[in-house]
N, C-alpha and C. Protein backbone atom coordinates (compact mmCIF):
# COMPACT_ATOMS: atom_id res chain seq x y z
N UNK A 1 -20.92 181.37 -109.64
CA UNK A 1 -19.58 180.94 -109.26
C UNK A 1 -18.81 180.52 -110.51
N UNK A 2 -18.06 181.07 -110.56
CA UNK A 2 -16.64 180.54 -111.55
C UNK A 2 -16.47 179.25 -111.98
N UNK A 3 -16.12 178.59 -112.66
CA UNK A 3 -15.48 177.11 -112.66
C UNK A 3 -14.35 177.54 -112.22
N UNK A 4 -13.97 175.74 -111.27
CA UNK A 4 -12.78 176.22 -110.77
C UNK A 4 -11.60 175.59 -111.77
N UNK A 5 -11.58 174.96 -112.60
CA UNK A 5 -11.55 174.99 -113.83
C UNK A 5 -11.75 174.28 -115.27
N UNK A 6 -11.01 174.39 -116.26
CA UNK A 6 -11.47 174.10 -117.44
C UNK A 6 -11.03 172.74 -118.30
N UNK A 7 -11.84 171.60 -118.34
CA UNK A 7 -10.65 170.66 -118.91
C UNK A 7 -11.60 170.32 -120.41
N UNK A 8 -10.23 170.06 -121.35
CA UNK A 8 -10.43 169.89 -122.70
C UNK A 8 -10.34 168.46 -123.03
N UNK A 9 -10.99 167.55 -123.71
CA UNK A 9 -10.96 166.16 -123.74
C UNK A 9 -10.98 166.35 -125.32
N UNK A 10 -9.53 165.78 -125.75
CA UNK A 10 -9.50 165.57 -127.32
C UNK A 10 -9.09 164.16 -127.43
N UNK A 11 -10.63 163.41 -127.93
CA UNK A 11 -10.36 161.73 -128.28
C UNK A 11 -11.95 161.63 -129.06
N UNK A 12 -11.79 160.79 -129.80
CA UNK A 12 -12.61 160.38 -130.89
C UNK A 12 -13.11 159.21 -130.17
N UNK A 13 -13.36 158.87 -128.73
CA UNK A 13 -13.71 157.53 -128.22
C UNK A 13 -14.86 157.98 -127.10
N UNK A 14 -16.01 158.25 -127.28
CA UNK A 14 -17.35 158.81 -127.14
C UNK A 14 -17.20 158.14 -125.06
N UNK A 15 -16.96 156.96 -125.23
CA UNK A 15 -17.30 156.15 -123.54
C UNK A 15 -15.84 156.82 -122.91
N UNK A 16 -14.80 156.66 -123.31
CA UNK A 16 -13.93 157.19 -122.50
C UNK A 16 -14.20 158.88 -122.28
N UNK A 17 -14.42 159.24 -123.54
CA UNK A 17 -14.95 160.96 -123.16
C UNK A 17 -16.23 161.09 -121.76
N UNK A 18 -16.96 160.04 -122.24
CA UNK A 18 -18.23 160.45 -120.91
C UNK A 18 -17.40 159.59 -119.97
N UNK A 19 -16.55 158.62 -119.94
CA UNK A 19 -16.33 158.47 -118.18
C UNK A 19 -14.88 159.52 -117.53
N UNK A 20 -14.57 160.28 -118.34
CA UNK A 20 -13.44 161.05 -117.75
C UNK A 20 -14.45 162.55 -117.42
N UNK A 21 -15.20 162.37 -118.40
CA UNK A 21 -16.32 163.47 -117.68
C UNK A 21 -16.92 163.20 -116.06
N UNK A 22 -17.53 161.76 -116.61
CA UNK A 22 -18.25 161.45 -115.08
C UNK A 22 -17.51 161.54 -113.57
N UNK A 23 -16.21 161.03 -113.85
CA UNK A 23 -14.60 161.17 -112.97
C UNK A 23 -14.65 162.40 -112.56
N UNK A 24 -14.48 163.46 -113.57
CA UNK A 24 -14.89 164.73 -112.97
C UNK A 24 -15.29 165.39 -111.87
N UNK A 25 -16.59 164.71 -112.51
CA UNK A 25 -17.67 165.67 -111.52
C UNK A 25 -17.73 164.57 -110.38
N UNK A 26 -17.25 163.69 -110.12
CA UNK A 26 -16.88 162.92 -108.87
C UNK A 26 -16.06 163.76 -107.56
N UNK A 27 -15.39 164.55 -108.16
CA UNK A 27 -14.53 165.36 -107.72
C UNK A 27 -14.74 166.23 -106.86
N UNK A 28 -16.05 166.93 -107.57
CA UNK A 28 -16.91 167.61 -106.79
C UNK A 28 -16.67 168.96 -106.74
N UNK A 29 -15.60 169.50 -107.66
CA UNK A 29 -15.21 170.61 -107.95
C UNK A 29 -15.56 171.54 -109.05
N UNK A 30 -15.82 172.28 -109.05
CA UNK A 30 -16.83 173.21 -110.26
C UNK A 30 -15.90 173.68 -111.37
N UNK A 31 -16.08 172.94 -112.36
CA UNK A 31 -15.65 173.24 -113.96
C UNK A 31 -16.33 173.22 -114.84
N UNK A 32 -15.30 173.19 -116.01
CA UNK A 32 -16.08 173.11 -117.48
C UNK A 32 -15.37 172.51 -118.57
N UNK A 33 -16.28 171.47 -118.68
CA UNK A 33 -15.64 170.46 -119.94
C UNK A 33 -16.10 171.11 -121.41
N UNK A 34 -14.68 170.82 -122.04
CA UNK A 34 -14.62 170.73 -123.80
C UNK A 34 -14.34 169.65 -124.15
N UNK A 35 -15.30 169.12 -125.08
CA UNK A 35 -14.94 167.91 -125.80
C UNK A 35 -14.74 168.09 -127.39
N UNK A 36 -13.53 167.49 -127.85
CA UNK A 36 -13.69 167.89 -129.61
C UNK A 36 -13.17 165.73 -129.92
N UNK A 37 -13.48 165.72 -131.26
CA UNK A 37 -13.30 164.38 -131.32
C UNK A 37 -11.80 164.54 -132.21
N UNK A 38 -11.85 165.16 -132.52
CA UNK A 38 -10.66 165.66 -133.47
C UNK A 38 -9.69 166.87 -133.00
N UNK A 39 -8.10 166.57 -133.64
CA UNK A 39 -7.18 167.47 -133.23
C UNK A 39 -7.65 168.57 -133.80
N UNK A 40 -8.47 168.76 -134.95
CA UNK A 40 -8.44 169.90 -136.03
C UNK A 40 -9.91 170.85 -135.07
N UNK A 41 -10.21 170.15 -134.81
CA UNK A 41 -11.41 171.13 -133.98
C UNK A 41 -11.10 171.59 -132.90
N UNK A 42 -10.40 171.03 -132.42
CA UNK A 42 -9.32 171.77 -131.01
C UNK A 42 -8.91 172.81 -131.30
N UNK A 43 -8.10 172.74 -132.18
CA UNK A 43 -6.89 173.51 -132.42
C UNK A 43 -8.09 175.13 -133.44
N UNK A 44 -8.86 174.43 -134.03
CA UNK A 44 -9.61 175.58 -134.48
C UNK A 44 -10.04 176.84 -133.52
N UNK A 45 -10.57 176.09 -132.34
CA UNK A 45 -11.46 176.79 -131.02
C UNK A 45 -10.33 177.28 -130.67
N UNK A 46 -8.87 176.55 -129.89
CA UNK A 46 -8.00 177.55 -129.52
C UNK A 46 -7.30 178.82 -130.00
N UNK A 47 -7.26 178.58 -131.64
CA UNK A 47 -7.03 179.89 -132.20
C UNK A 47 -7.77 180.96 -132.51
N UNK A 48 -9.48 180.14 -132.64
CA UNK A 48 -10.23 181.27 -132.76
C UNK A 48 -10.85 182.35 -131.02
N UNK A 49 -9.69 181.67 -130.24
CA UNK A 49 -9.95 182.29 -128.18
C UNK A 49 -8.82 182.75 -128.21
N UNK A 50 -7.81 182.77 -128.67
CA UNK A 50 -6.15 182.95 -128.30
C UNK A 50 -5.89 184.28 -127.33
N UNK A 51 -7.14 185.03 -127.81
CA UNK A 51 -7.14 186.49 -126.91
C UNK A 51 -8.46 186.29 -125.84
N UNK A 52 -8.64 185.25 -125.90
CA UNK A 52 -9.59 185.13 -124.62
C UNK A 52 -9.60 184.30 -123.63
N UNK A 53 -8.48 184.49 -123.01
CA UNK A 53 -7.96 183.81 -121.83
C UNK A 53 -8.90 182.54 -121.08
N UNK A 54 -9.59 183.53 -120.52
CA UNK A 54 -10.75 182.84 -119.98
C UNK A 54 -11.47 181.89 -120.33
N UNK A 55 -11.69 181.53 -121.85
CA UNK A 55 -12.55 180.60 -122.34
C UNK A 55 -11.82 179.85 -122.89
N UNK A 56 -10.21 179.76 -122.96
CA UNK A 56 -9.19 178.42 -122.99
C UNK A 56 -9.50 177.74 -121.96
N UNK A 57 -9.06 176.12 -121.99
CA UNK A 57 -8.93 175.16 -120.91
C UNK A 57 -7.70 175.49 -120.52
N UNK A 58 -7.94 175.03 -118.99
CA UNK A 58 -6.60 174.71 -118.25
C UNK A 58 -5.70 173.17 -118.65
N UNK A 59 -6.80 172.71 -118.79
CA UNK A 59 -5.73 170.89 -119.56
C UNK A 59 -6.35 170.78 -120.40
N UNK A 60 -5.75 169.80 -121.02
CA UNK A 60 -6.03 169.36 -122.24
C UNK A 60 -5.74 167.71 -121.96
N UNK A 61 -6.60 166.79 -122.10
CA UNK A 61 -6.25 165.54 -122.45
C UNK A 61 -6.22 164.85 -123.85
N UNK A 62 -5.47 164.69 -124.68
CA UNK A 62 -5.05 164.48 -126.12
C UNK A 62 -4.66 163.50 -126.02
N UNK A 63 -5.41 162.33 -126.97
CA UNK A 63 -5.33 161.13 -127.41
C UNK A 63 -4.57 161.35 -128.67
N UNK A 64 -3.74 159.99 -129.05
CA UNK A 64 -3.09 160.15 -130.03
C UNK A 64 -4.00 160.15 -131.65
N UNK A 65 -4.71 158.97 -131.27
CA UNK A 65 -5.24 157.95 -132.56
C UNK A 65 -6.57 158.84 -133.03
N UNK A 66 -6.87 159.89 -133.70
CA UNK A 66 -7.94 160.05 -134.12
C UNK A 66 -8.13 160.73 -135.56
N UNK A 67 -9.50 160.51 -135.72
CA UNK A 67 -9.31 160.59 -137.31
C UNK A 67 -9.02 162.19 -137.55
N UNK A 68 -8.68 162.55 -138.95
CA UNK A 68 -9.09 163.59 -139.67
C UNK A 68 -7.21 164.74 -138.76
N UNK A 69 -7.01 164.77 -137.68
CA UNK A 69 -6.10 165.12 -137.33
C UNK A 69 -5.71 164.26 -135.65
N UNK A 70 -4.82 163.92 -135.95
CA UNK A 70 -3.82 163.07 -134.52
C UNK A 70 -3.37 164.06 -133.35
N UNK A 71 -3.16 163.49 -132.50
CA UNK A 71 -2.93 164.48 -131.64
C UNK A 71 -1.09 164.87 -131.44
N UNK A 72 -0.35 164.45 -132.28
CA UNK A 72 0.67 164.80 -132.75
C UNK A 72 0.93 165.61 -133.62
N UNK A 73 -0.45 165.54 -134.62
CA UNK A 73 -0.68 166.97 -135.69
C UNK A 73 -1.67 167.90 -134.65
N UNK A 74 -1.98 167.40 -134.10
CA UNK A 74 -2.30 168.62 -133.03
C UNK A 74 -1.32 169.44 -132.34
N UNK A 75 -0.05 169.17 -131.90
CA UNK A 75 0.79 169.59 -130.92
C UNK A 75 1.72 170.20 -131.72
N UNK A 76 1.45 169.56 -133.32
CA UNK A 76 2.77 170.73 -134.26
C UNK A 76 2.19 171.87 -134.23
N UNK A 77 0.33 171.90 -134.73
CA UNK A 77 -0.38 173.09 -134.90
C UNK A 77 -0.18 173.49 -133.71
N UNK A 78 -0.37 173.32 -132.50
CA UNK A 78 -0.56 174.05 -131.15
C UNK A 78 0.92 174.91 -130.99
N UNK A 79 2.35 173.95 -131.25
CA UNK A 79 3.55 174.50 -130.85
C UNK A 79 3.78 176.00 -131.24
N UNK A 80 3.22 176.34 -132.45
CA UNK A 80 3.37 178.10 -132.79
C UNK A 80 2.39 179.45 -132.11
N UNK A 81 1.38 178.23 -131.79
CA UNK A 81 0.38 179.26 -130.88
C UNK A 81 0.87 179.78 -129.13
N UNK A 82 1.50 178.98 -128.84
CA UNK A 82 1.80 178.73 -127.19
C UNK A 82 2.15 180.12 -126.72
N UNK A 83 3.14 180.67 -127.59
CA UNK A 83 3.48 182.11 -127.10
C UNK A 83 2.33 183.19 -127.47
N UNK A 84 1.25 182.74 -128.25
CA UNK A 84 0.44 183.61 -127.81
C UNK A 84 -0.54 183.40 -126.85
N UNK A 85 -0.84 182.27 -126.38
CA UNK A 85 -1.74 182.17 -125.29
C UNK A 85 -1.64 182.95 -124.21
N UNK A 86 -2.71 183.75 -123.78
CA UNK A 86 -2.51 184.32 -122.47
C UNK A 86 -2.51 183.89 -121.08
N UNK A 87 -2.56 182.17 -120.77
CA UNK A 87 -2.08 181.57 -119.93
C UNK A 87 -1.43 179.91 -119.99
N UNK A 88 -1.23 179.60 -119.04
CA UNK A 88 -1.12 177.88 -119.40
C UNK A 88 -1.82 177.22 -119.33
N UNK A 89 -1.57 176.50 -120.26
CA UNK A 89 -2.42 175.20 -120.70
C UNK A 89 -1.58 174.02 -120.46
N UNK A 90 -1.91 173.30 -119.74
CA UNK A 90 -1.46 171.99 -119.18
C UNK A 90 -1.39 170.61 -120.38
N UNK A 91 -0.84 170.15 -120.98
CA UNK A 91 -1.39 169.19 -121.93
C UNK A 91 -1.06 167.43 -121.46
N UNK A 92 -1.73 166.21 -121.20
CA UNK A 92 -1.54 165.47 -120.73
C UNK A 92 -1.82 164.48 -122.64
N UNK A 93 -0.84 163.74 -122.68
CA UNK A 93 -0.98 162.63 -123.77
C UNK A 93 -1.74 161.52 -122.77
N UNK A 94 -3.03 161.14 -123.75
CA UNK A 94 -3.59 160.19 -122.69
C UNK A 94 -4.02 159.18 -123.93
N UNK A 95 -3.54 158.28 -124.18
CA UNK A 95 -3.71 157.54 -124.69
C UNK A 95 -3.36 155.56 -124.35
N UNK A 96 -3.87 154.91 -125.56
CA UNK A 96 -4.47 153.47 -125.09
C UNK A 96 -2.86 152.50 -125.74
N UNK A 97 -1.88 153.68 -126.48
CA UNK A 97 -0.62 152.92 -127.22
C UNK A 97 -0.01 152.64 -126.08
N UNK A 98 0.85 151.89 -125.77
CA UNK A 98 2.51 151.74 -124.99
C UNK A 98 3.17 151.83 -125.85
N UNK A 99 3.86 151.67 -127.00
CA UNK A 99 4.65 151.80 -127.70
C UNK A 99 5.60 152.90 -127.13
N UNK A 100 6.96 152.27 -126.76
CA UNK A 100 7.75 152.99 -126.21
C UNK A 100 8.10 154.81 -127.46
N UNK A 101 7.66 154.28 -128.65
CA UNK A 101 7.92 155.27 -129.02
C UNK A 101 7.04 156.43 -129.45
N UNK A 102 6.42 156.17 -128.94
CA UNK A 102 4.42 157.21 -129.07
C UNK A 102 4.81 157.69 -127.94
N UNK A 103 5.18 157.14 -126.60
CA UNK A 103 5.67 157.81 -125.38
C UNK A 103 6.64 158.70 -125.48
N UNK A 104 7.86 158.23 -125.77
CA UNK A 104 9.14 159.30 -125.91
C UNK A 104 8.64 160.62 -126.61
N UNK A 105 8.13 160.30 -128.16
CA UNK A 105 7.46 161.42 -128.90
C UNK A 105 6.80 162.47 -128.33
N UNK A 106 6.03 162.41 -127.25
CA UNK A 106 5.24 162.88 -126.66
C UNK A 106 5.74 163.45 -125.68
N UNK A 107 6.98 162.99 -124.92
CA UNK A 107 7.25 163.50 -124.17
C UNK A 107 8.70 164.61 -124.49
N UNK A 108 9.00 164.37 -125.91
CA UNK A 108 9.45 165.42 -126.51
C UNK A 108 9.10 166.93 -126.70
N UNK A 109 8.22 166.81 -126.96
CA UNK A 109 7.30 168.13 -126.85
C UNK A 109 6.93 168.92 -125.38
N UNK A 110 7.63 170.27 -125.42
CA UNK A 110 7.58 170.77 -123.97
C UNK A 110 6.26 171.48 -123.33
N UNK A 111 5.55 171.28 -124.24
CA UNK A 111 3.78 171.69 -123.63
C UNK A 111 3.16 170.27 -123.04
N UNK A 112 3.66 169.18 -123.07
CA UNK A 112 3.32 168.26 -122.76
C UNK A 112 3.98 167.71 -121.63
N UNK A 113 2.57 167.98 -120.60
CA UNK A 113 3.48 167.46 -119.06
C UNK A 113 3.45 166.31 -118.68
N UNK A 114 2.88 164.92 -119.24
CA UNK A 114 2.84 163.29 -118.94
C UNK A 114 2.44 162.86 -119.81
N UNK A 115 2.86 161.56 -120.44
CA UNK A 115 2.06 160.55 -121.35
C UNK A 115 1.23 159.57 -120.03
N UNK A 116 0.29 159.58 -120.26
CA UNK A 116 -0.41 158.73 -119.13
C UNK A 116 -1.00 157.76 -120.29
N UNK A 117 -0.77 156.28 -120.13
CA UNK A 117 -2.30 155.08 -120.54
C UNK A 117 -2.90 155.37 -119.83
N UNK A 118 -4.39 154.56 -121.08
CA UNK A 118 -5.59 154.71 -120.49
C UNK A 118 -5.81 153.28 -119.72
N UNK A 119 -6.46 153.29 -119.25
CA UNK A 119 -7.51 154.09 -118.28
C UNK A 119 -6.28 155.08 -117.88
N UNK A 120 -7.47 156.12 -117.71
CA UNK A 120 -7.00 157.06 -116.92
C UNK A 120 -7.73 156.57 -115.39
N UNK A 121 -7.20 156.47 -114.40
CA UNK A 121 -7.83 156.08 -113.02
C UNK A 121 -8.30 157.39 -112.37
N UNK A 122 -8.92 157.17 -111.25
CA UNK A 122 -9.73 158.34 -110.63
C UNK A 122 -8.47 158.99 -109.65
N UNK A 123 -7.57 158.04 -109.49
CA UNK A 123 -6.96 158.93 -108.21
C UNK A 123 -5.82 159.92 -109.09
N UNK A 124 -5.47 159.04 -110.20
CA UNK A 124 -4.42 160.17 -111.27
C UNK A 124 -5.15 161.29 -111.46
N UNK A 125 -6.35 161.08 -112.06
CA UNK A 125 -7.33 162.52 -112.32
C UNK A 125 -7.13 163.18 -111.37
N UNK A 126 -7.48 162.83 -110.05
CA UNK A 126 -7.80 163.76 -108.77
C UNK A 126 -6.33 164.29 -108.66
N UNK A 127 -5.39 164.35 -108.96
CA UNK A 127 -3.86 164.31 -108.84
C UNK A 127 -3.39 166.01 -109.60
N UNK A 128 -4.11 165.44 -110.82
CA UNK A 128 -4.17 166.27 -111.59
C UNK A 128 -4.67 167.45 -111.66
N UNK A 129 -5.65 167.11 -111.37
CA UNK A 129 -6.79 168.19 -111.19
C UNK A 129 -7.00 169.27 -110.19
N UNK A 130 -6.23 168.31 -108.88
CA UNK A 130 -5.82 169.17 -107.55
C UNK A 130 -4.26 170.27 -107.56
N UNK A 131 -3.60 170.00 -108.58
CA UNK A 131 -2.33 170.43 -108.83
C UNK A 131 -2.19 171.55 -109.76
N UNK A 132 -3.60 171.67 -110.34
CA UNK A 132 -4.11 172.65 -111.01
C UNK A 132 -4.11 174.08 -110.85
């Protein structure tokens, strides 16, 4: 059976990565998690799939704060790829800032469909995930 689908977890914060995993599979719905700790390893895997539809995620959850590349230098690198992707990719800013202006930023960018804080809760996930 297929996954029904694919979610990408980009955050450098190991417990929030395994409990948005565990949330998941609460769900009870058949997917497949990517985890990168870094924007630069994301963005590597998506360009080196760009022609392989299938093995892109459907979301992406992107934290801002991480080392080596941010997830704002993630979304400049991502912005030139988008027209070549062969489907959509959902991108959620999920991060632990309020700073009204980490929000606005984020929601500047038109691949980006919510700034959500963390916690991320189970019923937002399920929200998400069902809308999929």
């Amino acid at each position: 059976m297929e996954p029904s689908f694919h979610l990408c977890i980009i955050d450098d914060d190991v417990i929030y990565r395994f409990t948005t995993i565990q949330s998941v599979k609460f769900l009870g719905r058949e997917h497949k998690s990517s985890v990168f700790s870094n924007g630069e390893d994301a963005l590597a895997f998506i360009t080196e799939n760009l022609d392989k539809p299938a093995v892109l995620p459907d979301f992406i959850f992107l934290d801002i704060d991480m080392p080596i590349m941010d997830g704002f230098q993630f979304l400049e690198g991502y912005r030139p790829l988008v027209p070549k992707i062969g489907k959509s990719i959902e991108i959620y800013m999920v991060s632990s800032s309020v700073d009204p202006e980490d929000i606005e930023r984020a929601r500047a960018y038109p691949m980006v469909v919510d700034y959500i804080s963390k916690p991320l809760d189970r019923d937002r996930l399920k929200t998400i995930m069902n809308a999929g």
